[in-house]
N, C-alpha and C. Protein backbone atom coordinates (compact mmCIF):
# COMPACT_ATOMS: atom_id res chain seq x y z
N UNK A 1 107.85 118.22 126.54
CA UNK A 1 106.98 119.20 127.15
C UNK A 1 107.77 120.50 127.36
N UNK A 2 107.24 122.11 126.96
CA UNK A 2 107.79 122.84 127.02
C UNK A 2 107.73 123.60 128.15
N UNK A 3 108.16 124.54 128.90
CA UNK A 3 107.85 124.88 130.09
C UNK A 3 106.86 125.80 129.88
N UNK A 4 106.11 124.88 131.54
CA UNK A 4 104.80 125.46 131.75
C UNK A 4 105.46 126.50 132.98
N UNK A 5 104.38 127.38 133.14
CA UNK A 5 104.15 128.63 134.07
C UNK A 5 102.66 128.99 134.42
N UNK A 6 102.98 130.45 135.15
CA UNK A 6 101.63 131.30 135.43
C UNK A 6 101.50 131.82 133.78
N UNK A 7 99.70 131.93 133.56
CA UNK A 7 100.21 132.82 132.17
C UNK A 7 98.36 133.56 132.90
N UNK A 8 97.89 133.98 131.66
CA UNK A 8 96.26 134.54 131.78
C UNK A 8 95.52 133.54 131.40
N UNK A 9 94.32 132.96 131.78
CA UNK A 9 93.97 132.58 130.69
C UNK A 9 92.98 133.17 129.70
N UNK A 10 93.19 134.51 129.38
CA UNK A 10 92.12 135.26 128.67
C UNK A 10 93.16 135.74 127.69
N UNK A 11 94.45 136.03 127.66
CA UNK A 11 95.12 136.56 126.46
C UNK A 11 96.37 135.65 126.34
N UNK A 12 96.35 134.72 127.71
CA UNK A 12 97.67 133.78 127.36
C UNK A 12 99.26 134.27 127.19
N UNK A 13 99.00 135.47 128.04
CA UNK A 13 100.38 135.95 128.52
C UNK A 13 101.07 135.58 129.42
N UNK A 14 102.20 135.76 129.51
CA UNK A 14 103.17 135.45 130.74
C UNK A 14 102.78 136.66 132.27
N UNK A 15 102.74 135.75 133.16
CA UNK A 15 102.50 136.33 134.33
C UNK A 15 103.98 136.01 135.59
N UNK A 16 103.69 137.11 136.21
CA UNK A 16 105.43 136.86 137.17
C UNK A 16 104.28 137.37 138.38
N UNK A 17 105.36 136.55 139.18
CA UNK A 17 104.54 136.98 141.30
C UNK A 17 105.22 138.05 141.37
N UNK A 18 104.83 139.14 142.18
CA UNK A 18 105.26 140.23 142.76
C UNK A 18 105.18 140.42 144.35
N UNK A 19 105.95 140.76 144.66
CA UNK A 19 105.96 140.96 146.23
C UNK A 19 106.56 141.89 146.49
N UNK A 20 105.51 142.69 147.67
CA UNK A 20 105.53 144.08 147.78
C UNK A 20 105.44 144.04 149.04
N UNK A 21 106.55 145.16 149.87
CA UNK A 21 106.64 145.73 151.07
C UNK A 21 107.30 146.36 151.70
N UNK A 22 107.76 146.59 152.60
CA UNK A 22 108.67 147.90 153.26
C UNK A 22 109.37 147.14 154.86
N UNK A 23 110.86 147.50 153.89
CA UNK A 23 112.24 147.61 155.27
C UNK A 23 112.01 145.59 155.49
N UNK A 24 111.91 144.66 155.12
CA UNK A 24 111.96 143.37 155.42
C UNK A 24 110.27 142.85 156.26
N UNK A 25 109.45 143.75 155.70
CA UNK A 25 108.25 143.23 155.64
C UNK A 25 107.50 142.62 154.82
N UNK A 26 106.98 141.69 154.33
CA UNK A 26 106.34 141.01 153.26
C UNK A 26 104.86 141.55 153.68
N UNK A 27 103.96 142.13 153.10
CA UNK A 27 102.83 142.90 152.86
C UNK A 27 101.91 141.93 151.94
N UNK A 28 102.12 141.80 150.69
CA UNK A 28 101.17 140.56 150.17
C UNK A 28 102.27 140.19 148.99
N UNK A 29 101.69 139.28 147.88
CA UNK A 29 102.17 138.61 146.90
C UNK A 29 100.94 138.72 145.96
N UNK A 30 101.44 139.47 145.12
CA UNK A 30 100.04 139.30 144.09
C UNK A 30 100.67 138.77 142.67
N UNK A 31 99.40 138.87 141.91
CA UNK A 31 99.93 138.37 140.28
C UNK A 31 100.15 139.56 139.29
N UNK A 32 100.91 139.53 138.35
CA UNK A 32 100.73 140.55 137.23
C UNK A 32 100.73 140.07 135.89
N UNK A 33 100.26 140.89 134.75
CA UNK A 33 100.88 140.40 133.59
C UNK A 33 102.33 140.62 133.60
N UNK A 34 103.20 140.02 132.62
CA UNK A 34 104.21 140.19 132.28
C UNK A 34 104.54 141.58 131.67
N UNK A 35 103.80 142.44 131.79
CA UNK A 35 103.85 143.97 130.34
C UNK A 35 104.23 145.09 131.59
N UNK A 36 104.66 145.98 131.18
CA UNK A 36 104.72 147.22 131.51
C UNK A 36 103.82 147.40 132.35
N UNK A 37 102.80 147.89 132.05
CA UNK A 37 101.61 148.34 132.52
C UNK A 37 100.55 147.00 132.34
N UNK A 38 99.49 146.96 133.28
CA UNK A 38 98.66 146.36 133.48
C UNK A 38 97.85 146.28 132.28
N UNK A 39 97.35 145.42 131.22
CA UNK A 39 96.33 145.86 130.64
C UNK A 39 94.99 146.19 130.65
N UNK A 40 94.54 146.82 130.55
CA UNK A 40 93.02 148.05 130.70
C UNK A 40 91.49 147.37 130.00
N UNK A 41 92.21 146.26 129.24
CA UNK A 41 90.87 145.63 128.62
C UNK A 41 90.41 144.27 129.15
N UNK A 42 91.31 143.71 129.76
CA UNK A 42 90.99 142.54 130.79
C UNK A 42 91.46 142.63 132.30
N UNK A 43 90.40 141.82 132.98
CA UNK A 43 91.40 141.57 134.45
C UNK A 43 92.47 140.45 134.21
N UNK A 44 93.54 139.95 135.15
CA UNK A 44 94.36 139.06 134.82
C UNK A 44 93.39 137.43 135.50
N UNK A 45 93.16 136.21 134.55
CA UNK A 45 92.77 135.60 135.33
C UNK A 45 93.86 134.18 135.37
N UNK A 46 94.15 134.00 136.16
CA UNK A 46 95.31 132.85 136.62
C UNK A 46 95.47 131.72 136.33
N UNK A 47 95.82 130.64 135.57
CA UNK A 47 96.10 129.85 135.02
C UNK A 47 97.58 129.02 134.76
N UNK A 48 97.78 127.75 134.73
CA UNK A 48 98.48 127.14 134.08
C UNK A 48 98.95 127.16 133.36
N UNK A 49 100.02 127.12 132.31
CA UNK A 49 100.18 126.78 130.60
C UNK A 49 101.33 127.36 130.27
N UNK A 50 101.52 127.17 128.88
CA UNK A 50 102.74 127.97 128.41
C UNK A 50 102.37 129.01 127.72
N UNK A 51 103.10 130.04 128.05
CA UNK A 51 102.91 131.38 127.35
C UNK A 51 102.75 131.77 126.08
N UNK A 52 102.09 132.43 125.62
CA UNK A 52 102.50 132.56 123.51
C UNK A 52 103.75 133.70 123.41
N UNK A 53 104.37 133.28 122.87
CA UNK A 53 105.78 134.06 122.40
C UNK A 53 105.43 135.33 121.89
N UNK A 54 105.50 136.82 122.07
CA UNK A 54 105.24 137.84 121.43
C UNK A 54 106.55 138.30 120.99
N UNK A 55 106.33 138.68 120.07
CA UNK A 55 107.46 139.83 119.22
C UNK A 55 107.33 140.91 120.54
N UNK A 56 108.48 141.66 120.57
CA UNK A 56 108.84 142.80 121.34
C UNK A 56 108.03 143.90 120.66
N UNK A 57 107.61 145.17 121.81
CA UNK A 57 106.85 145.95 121.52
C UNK A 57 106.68 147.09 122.06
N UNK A 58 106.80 148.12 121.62
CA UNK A 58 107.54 149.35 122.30
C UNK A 58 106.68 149.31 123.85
N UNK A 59 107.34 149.71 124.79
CA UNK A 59 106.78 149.83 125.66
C UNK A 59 105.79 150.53 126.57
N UNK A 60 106.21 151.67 125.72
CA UNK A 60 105.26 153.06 126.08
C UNK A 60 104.08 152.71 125.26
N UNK A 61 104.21 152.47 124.30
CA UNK A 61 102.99 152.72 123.35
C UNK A 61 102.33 151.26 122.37
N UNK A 62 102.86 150.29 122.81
CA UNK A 62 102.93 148.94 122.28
C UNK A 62 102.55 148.66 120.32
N UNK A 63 103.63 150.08 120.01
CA UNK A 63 103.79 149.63 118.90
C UNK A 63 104.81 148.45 118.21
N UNK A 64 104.44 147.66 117.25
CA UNK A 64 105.37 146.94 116.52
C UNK A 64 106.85 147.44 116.04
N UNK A 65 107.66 146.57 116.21
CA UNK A 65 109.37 146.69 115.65
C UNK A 65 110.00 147.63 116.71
N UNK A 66 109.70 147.79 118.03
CA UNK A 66 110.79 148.88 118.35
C UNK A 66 112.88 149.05 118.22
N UNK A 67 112.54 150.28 117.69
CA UNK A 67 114.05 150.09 117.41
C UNK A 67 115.17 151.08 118.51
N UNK A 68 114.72 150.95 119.49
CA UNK A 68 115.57 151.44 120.57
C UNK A 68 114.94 150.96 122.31
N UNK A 69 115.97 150.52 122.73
CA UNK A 69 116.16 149.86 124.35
C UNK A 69 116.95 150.85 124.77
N UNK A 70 116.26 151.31 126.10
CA UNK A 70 116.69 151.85 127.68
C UNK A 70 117.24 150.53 128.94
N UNK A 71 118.46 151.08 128.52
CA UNK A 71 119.17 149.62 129.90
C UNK A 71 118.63 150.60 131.29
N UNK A 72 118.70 149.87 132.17
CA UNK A 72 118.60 150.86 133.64
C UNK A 72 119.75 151.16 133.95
N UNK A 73 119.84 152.80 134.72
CA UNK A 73 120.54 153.81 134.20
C UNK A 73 121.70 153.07 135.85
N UNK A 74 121.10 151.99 136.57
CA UNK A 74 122.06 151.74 137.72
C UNK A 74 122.43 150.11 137.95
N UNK A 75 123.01 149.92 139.03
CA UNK A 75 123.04 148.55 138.98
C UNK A 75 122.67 148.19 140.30
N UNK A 76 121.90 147.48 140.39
CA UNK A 76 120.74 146.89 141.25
C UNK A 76 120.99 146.50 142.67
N UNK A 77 122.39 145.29 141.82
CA UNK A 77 123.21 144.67 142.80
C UNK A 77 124.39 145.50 143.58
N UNK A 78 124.31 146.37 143.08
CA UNK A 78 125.42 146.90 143.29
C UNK A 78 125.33 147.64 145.11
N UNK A 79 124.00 147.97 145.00
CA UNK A 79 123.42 148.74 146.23
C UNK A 79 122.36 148.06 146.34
N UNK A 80 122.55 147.80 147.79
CA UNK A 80 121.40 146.86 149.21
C UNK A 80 120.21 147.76 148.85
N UNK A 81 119.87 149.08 148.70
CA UNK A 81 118.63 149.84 148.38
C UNK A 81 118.37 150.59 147.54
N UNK A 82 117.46 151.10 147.29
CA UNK A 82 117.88 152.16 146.27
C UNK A 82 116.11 153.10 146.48
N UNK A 83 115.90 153.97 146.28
CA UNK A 83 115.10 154.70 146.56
C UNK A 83 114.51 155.80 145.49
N UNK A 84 112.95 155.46 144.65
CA UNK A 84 112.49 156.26 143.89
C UNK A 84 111.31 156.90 144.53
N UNK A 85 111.33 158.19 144.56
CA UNK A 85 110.34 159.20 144.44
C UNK A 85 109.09 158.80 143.58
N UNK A 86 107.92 157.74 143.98
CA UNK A 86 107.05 158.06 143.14
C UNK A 86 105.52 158.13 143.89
N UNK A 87 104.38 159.23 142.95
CA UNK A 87 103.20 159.39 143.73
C UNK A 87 102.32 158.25 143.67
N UNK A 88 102.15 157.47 144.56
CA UNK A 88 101.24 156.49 144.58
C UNK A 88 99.93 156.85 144.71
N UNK A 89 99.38 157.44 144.40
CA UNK A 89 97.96 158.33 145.25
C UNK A 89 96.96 157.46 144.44
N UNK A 90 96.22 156.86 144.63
CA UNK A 90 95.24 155.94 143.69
C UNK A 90 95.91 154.72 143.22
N UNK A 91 96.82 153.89 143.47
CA UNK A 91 97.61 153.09 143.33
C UNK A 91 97.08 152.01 144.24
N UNK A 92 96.68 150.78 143.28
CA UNK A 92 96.94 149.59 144.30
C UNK A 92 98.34 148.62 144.99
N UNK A 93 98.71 148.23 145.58
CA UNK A 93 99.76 147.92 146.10
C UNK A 93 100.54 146.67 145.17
N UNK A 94 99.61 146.25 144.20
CA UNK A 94 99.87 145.38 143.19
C UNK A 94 100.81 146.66 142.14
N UNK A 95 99.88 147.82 141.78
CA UNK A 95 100.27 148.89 140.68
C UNK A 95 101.26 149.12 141.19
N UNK A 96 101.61 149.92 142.12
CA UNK A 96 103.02 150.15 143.03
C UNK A 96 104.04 149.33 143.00
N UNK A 97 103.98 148.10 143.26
CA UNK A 97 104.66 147.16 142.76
C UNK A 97 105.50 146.97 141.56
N UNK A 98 104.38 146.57 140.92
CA UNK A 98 104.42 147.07 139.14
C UNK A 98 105.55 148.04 138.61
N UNK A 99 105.26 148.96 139.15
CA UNK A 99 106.04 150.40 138.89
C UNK A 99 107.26 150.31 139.24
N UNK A 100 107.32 149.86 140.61
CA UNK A 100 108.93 149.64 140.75
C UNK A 100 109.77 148.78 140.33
N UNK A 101 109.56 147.74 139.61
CA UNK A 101 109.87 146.61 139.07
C UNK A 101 110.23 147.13 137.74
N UNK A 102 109.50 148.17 137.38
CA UNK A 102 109.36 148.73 136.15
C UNK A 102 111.19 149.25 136.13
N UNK A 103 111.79 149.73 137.13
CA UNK A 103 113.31 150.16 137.03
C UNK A 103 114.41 149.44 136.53
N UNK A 104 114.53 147.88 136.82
CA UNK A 104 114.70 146.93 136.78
C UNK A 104 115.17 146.03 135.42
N UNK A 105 114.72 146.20 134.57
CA UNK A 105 114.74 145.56 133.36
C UNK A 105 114.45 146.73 131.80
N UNK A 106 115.31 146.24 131.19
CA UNK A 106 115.55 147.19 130.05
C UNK A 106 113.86 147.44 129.37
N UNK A 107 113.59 148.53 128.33
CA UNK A 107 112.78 149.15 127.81
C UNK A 107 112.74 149.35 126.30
N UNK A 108 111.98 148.70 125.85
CA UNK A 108 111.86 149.04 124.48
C UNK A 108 111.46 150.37 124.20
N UNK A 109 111.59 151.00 122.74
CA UNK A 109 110.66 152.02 122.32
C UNK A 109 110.91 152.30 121.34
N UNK A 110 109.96 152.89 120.31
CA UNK A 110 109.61 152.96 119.20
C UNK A 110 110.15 154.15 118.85
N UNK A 111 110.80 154.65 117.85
CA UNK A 111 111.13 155.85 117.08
C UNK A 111 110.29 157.25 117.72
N UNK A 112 108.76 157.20 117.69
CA UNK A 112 108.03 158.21 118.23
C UNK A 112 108.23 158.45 120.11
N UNK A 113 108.18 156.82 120.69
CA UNK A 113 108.40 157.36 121.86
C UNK A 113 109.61 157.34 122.15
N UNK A 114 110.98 157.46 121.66
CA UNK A 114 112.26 157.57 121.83
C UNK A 114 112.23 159.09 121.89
N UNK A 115 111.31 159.67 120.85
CA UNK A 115 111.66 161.32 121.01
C UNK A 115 111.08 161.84 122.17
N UNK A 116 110.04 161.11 122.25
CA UNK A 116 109.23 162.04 123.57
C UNK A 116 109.92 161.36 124.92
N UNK A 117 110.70 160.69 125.10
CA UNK A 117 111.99 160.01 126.33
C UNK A 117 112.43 161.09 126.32
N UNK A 118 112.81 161.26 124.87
CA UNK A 118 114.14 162.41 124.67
C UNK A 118 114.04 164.03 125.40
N UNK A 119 112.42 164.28 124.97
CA UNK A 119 112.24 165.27 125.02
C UNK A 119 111.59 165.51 127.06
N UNK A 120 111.35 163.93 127.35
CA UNK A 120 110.88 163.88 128.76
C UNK A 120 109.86 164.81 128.92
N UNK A 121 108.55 164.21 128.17
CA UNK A 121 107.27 164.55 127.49
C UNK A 121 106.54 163.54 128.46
N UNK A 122 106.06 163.43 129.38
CA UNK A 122 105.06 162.44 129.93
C UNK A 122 103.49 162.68 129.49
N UNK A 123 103.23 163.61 129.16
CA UNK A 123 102.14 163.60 128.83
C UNK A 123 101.69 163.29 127.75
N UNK A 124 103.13 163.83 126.97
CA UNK A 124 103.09 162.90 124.79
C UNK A 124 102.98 161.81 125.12
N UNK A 125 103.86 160.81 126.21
CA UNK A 125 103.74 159.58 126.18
C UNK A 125 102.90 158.94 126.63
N UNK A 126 101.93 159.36 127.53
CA UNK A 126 100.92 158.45 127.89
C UNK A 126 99.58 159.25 126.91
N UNK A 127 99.83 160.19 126.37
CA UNK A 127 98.79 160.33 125.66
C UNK A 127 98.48 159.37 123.76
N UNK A 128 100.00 159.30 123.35
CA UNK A 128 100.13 158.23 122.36
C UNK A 128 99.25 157.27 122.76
N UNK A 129 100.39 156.33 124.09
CA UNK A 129 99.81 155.09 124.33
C UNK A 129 98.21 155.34 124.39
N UNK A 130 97.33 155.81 125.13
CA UNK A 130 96.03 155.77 125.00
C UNK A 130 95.21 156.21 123.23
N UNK A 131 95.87 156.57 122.74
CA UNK A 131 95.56 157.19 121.01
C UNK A 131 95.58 155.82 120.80
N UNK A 132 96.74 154.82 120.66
CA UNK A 132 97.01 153.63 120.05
C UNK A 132 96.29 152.36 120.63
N UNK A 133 96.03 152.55 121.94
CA UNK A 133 95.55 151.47 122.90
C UNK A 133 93.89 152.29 123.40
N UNK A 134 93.10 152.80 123.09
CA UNK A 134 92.15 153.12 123.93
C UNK A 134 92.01 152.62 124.94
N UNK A 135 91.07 153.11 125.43
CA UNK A 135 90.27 152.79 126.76
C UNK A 135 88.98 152.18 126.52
N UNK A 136 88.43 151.22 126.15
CA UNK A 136 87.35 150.69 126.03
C UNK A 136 85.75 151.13 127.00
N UNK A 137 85.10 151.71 125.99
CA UNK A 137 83.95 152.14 127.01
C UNK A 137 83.12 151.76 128.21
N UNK A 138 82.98 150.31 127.92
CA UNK A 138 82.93 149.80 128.93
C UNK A 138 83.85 148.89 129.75
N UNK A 139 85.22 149.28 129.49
CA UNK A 139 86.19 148.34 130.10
C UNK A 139 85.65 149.10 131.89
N UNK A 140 87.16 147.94 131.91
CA UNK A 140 86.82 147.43 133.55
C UNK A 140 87.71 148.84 134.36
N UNK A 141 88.09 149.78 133.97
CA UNK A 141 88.80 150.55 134.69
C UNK A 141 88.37 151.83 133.55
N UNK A 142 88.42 153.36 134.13
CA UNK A 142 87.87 153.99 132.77
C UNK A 142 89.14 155.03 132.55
N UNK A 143 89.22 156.00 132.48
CA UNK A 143 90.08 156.42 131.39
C UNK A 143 91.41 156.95 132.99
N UNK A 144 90.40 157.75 133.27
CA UNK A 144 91.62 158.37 134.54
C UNK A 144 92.24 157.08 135.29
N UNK A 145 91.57 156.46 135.62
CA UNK A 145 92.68 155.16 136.29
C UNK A 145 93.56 154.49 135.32
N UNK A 146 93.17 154.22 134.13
CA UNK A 146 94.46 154.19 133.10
C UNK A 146 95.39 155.20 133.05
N UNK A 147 94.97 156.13 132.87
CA UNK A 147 96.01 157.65 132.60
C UNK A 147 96.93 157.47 134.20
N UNK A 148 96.41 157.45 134.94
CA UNK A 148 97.38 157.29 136.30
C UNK A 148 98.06 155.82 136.60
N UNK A 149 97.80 154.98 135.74
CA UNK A 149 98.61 153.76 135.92
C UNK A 149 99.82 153.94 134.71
N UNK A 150 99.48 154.48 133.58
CA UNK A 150 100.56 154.96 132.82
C UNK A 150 101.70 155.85 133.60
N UNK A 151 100.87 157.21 134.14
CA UNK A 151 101.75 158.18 134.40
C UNK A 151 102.72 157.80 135.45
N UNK A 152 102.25 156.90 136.64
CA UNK A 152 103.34 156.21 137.51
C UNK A 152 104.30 155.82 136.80
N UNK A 153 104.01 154.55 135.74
CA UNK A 153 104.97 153.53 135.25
C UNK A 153 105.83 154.55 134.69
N UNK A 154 105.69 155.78 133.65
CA UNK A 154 106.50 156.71 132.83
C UNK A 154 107.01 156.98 133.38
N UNK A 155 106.87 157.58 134.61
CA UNK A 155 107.14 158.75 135.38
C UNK A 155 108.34 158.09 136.49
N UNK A 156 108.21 156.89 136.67
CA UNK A 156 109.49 156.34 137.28
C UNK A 156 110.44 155.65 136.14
N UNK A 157 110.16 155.64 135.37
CA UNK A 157 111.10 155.48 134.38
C UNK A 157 111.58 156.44 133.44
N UNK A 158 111.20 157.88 133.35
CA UNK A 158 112.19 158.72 133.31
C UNK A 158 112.52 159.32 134.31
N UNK A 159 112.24 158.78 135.60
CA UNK A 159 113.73 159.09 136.92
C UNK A 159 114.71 158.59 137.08
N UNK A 160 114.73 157.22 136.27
CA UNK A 160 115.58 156.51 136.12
C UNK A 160 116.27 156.11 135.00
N UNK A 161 116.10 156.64 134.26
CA UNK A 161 116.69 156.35 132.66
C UNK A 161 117.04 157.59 132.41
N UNK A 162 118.09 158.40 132.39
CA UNK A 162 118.08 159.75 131.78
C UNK A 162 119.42 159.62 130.69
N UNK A 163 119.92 157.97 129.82
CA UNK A 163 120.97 157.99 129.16
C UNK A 163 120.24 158.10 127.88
N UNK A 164 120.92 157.62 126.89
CA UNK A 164 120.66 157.81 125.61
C UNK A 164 120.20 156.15 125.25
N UNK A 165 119.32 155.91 124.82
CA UNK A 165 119.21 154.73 124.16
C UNK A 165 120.13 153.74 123.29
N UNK A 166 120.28 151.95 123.20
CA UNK A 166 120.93 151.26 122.33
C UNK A 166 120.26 151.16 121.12
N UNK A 167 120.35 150.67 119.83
CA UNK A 167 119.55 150.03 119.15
C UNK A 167 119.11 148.73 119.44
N UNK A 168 118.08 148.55 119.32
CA UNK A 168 117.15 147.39 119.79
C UNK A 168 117.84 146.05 119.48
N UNK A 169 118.43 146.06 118.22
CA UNK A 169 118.91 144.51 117.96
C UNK A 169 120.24 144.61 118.71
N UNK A 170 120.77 145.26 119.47
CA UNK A 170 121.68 144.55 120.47
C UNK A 170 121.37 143.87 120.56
N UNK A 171 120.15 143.55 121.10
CA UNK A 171 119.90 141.87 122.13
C UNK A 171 120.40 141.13 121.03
């Protein structure tokens, strides 16, 4: 038996608990997908099982083959706190979450969004990702609450990444 977990059961992704709060308060525990950003075409619904293995995928823009990773630009452990500047304004406490977690663990990206990192383009970059990923007309969230769940996640991750990228097959 291979290991089971949280996954969806609508796309059969990997899901991680999040817990969110302030100064040694526990506030709630919610669920997420495993991705960057929340995805925009389903809600997450909770389940049992083992995950399906995905190929890596740029992160900004979830194109195929990315050939460059962002390590985080600090070390975690190193310091009891650490403190990012970001606008939560329309943010659920799950998204917020999300976002900061987002500092945390290295970053894929694709040739196109490596330049716009480069160029610290937030608006190239969440405007790709929506070119490549729409917004579904009748999805469950419509375009501006996507555009502001992108622009958080970007937007704290170029406060925190300002090095130069590895090539991807390090790993």
């Amino acid at each position: 038996m291979n290991d089971l977990g949280f996954i969806c059961a609508r796309c059969e992704g990997e899901v991680q608990d999040v817990t969110h709060g302030r100064e040694n308060e526990l506030e709630g525990v919610g669920y997420r997908h495993d991705r960057r950003v929340e995805p925009w075409d389903h809600e997450l619904e909770l389940a049992v099982g083992e995950p399906i293995e995905s190929e890596p995928a740029c992160d900004f823009c979830a194109a195929t083959d990315p050939r460059w990773l962002y390590y985080p630009s600090f070390d975690a452990e190193d310091d009891e706190t650490f403190e990012v500047e970001l606008d939560v304004t329309g943010l659920s406490p799950d998204d917020t979450a999300g976002a900061v977690l987002n500092v945390l663990y290295p970053w894929y990206a694709c040739d196109t969004c490596s330049v716009l990192v480069a160029d610290r383009n937030l608006n190239g970059l969440v405007d790709r990702a929506l070119r490549l990923t729409p917004v579904p007309p009748e999805g469950r969230l419509d375009e501006k609450a996507v555009r502001t769940r992108l622009t958080g996640a970007f937007s704290v991750f170029l406060s925190t990444r300002p090095g130069r990228p590895q090539p991807s097959r390090a790993l």
